[in-house]
PDB file of N, CA and C in Angstrom:
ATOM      1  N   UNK A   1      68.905 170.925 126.577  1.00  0.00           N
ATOM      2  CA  UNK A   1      67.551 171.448 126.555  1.00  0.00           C
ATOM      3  C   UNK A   1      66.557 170.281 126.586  1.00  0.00           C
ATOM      4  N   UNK A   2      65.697 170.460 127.236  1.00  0.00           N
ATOM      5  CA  UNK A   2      64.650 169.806 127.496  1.00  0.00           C
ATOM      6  C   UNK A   2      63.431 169.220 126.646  1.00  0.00           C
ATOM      7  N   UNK A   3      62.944 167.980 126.038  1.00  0.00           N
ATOM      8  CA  UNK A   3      62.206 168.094 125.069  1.00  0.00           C
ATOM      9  C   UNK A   3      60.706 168.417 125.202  1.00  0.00           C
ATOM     10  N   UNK A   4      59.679 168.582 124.433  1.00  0.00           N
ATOM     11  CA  UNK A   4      58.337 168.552 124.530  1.00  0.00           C
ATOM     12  C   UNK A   4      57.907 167.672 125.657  1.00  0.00           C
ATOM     13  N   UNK A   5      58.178 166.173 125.411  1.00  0.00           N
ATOM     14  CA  UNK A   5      57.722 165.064 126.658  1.00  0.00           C
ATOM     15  C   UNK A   5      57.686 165.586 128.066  1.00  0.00           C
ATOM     16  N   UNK A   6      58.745 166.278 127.916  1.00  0.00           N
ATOM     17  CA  UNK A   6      59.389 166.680 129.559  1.00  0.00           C
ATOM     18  C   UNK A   6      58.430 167.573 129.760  1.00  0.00           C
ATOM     19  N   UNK A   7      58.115 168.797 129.151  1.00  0.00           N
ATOM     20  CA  UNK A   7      57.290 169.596 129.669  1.00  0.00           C
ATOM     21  C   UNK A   7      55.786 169.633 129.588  1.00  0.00           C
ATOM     22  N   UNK A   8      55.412 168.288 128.941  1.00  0.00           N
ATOM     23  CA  UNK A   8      54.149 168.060 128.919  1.00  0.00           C
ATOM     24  C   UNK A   8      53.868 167.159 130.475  1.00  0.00           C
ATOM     25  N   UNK A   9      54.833 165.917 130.934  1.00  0.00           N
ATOM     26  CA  UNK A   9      54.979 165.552 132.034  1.00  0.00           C
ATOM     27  C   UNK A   9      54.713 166.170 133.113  1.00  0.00           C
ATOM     28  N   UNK A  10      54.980 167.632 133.220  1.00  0.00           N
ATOM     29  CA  UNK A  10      55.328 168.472 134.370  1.00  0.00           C
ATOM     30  C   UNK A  10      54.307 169.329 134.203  1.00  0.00           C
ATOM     31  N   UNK A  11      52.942 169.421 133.518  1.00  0.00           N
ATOM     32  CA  UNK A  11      52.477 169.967 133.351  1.00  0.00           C
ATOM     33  C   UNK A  11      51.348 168.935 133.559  1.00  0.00           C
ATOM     34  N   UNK A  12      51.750 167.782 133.048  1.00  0.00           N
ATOM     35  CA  UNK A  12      50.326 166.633 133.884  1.00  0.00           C
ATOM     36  C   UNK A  12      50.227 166.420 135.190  1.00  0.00           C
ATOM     37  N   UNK A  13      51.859 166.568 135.970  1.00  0.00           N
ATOM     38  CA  UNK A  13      52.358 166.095 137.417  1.00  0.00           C
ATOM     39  C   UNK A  13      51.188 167.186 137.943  1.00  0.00           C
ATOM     40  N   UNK A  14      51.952 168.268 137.548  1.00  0.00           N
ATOM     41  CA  UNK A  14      51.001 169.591 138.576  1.00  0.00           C
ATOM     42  C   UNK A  14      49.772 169.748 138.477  1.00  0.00           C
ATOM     43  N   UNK A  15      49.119 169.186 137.370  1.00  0.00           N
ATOM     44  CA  UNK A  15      47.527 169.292 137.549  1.00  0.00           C
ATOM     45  C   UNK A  15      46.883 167.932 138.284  1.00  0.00           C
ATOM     46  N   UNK A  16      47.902 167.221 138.549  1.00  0.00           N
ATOM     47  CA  UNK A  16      47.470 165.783 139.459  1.00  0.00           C
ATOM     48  C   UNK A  16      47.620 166.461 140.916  1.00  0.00           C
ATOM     49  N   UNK A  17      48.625 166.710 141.177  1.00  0.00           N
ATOM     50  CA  UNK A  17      48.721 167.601 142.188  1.00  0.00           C
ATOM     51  C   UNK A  17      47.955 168.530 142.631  1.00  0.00           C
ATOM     52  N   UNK A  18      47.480 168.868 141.642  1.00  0.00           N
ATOM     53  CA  UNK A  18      46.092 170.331 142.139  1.00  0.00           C
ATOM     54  C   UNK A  18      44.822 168.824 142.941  1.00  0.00           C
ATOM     55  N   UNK A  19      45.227 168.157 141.512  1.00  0.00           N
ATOM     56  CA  UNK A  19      43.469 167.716 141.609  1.00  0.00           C
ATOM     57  C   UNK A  19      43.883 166.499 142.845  1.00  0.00           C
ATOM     58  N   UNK A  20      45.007 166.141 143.140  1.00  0.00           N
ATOM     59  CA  UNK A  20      44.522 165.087 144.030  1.00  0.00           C
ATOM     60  C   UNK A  20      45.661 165.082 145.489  1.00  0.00           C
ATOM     61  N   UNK A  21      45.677 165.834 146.130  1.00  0.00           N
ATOM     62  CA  UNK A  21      46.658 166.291 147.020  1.00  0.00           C
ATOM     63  C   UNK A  21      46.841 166.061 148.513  1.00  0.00           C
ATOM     64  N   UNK A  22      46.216 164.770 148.006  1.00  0.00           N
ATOM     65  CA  UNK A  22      46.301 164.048 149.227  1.00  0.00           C
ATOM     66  C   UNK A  22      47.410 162.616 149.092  1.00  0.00           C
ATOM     67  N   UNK A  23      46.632 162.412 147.503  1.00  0.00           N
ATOM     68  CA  UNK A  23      47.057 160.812 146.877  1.00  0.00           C
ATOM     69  C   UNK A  23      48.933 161.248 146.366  1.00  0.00           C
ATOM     70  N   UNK A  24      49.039 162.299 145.346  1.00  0.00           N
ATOM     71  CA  UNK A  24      50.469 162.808 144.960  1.00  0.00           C
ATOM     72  C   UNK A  24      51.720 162.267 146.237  1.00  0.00           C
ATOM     73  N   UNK A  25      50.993 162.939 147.712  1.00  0.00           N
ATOM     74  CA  UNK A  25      52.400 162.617 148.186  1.00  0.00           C
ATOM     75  C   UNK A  25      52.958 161.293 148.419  1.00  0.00           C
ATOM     76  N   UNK A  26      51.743 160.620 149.161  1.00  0.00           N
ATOM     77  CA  UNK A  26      52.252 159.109 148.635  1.00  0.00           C
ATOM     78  C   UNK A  26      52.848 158.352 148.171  1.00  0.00           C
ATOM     79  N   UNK A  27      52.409 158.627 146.281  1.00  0.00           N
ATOM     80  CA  UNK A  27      52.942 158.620 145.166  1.00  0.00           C
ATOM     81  C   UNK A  27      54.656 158.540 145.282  1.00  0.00           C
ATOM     82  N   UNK A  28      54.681 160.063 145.538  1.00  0.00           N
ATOM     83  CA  UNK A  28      55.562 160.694 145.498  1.00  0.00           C
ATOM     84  C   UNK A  28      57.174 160.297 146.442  1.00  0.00           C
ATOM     85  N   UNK A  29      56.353 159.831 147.626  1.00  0.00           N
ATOM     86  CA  UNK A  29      57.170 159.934 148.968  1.00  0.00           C
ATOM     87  C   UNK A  29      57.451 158.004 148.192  1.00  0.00           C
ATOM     88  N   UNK A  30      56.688 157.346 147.831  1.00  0.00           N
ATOM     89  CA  UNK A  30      57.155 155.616 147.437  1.00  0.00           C
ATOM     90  C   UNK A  30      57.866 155.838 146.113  1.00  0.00           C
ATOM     91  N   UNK A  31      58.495 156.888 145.416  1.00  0.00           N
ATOM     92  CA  UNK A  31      59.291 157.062 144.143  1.00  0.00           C
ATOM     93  C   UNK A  31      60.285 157.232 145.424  1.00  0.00           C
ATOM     94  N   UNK A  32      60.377 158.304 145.785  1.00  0.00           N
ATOM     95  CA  UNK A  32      61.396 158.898 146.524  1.00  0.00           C
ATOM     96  C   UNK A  32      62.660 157.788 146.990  1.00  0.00           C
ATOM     97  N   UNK A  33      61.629 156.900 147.853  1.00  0.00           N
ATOM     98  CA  UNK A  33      62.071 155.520 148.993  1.00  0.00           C
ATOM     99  C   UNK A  33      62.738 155.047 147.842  1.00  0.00           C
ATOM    100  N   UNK A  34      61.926 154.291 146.810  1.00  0.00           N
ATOM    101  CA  UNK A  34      62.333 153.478 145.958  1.00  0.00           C
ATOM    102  C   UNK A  34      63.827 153.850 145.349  1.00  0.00           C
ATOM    103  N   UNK A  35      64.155 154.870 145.140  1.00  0.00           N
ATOM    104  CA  UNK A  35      65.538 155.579 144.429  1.00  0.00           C
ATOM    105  C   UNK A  35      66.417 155.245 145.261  1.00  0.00           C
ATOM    106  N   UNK A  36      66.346 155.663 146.764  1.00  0.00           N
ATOM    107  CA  UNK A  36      67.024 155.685 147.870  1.00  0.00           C
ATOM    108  C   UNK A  36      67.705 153.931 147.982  1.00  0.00           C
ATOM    109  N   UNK A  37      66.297 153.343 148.389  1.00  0.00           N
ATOM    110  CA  UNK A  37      66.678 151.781 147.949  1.00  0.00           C
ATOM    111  C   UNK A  37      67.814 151.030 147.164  1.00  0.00           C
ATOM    112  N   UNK A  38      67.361 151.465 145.445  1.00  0.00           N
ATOM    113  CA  UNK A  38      68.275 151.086 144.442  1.00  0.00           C
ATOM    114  C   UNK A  38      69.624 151.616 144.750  1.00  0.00           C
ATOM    115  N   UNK A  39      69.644 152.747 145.973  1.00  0.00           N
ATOM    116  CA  UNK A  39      70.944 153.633 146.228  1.00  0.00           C
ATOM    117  C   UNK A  39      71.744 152.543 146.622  1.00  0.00           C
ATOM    118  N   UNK A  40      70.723 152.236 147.848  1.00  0.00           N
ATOM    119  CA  UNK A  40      71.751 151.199 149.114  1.00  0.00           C
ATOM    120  C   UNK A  40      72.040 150.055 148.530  1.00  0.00           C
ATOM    121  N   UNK A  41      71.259 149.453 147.679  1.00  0.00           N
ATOM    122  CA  UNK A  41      71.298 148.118 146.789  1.00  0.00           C
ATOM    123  C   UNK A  41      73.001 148.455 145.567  1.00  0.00           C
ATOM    124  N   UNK A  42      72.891 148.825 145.081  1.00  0.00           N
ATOM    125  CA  UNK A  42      73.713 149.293 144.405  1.00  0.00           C
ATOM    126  C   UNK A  42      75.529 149.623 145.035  1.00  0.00           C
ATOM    127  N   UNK A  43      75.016 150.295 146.213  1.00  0.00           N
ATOM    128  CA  UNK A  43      76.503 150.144 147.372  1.00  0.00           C
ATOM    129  C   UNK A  43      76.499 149.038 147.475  1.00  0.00           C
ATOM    130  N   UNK A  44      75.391 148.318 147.945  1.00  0.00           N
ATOM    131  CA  UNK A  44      76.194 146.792 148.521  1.00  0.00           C
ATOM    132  C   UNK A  44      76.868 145.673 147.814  1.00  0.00           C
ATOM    133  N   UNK A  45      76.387 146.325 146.381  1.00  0.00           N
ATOM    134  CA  UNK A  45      76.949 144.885 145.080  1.00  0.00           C
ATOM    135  C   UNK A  45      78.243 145.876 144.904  1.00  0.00           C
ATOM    136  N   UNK A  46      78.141 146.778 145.334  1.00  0.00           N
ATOM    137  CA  UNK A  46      79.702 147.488 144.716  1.00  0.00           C
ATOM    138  C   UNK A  46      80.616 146.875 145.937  1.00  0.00           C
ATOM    139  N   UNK A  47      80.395 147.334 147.173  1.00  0.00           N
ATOM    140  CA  UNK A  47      81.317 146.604 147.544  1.00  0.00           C
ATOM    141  C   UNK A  47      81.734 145.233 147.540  1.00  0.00           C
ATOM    142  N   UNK A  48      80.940 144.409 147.195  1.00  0.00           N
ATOM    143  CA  UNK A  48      81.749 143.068 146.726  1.00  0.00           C
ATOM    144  C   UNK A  48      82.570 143.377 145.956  1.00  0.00           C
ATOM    145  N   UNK A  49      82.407 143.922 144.886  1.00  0.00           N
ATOM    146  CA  UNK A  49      82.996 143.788 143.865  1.00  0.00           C
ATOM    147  C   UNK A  49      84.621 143.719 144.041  1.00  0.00           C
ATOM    148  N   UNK A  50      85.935 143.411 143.400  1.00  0.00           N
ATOM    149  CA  UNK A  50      86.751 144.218 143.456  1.00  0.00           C
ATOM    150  C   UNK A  50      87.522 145.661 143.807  1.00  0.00           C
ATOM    151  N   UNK A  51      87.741 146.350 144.799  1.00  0.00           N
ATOM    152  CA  UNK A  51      87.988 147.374 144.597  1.00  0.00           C
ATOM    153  C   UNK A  51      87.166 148.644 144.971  1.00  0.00           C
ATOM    154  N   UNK A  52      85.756 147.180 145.173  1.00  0.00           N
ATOM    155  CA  UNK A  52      84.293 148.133 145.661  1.00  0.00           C
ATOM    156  C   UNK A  52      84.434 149.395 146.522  1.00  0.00           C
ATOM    157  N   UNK A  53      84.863 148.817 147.342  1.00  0.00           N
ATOM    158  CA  UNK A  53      85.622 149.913 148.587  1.00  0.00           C
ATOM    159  C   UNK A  53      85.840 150.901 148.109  1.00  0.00           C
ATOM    160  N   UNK A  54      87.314 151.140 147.618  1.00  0.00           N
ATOM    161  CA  UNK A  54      87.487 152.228 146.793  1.00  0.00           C
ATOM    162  C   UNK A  54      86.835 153.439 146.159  1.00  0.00           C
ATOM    163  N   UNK A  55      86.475 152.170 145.028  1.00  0.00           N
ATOM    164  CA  UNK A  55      85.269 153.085 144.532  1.00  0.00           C
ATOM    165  C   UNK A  55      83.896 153.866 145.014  1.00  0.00           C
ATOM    166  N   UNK A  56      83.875 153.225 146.298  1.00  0.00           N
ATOM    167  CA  UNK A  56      82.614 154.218 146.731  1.00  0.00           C
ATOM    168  C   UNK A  56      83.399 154.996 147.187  1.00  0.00           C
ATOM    169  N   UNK A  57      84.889 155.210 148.180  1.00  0.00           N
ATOM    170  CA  UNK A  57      85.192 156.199 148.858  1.00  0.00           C
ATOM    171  C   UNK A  57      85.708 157.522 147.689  1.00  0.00           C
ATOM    172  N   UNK A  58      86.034 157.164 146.177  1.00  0.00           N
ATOM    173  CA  UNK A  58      86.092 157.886 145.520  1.00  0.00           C
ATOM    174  C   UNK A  58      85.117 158.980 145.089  1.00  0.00           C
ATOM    175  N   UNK A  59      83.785 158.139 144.961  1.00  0.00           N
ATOM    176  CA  UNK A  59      82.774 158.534 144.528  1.00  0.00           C
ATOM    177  C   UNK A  59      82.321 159.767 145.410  1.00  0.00           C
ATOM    178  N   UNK A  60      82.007 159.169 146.156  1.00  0.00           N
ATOM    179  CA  UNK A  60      81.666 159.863 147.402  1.00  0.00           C
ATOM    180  C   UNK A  60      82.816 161.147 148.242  1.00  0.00           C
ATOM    181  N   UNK A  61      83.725 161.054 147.555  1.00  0.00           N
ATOM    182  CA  UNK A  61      84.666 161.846 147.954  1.00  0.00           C
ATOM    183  C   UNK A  61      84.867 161.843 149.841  1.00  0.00           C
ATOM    184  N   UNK A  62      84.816 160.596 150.209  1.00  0.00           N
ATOM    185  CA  UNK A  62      85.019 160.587 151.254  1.00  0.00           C
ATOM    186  C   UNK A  62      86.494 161.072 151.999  1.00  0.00           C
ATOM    187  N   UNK A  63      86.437 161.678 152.669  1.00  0.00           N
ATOM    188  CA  UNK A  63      88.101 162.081 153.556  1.00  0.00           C
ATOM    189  C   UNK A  63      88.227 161.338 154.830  1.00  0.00           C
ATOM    190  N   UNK A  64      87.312 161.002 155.602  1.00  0.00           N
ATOM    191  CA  UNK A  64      87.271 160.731 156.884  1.00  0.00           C
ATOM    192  C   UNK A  64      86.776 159.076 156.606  1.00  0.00           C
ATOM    193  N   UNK A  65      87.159 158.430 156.175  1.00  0.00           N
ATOM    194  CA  UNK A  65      86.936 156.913 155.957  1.00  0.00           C
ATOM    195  C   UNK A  65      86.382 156.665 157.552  1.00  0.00           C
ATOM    196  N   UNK A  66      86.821 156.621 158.583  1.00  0.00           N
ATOM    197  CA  UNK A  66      86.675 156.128 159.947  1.00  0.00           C
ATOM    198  C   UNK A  66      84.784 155.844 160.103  1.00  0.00           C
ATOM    199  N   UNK A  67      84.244 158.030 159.366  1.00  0.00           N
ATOM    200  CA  UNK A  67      82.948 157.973 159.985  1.00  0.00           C
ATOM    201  C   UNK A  67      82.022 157.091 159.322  1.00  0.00           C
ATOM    202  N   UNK A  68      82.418 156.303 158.304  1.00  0.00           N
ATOM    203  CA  UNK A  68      81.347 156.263 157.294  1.00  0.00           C
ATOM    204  C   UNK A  68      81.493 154.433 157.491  1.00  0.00           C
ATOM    205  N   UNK A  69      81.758 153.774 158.452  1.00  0.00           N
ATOM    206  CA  UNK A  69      82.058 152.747 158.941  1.00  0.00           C
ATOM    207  C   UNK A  69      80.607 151.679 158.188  1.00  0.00           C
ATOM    208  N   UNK A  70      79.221 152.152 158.513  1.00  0.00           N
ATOM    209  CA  UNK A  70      78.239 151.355 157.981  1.00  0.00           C
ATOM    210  C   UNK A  70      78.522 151.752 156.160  1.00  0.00           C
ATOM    211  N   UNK A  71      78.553 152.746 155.810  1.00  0.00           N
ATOM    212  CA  UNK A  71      78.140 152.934 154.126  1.00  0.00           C
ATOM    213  C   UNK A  71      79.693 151.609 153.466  1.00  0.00           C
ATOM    214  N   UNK A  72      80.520 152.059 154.308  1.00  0.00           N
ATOM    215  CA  UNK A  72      81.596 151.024 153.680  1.00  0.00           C
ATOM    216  C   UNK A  72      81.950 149.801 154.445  1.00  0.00           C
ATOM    217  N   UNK A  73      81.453 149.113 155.634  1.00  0.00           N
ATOM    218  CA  UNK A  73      81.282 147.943 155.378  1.00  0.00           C
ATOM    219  C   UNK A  73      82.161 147.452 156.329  1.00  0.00           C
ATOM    220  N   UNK A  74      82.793 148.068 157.278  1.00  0.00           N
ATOM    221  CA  UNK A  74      84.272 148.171 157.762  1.00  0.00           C
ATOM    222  C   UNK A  74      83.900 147.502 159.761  1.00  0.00           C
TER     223      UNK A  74
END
């Protein structure tokens, strides 16, 4: 369950959103990127790692290793 913070957050988001709905997506769309980023950043130190390999094809529940030639490095 969710605490107070959380739903006071989501209740500031949406009135930013009313009031400024031009500026939000912006905002919004450079959180988005940024996550995505730390995504690809995060694959690429894994595959150094030991075993990196692996572990992303686990993660990812990959079956078809062949298609995924850029995400793993191959």
């Amino acid at each position: 369950m969710r605490d107070k913070t959380h739903d006071d957050f989501i209740e500031r988001w949406v009135k930013f959103m009313k009031e400024n709905p031009d500026k939000w997506r912006d905002i919004h769309t450079r959180f988005i990127n940024s996550q995505l980023q730390m995504n690809r950043e995060f694959l690429e130190r894994l595959k150094k790692t030991p075993g990196g390999r692996e572990k992303i094809i686990k993660l990812y529940d990959i079956k078809n290793v062949g298609a995924y030639k850029g995400l793993l490095g191959d």
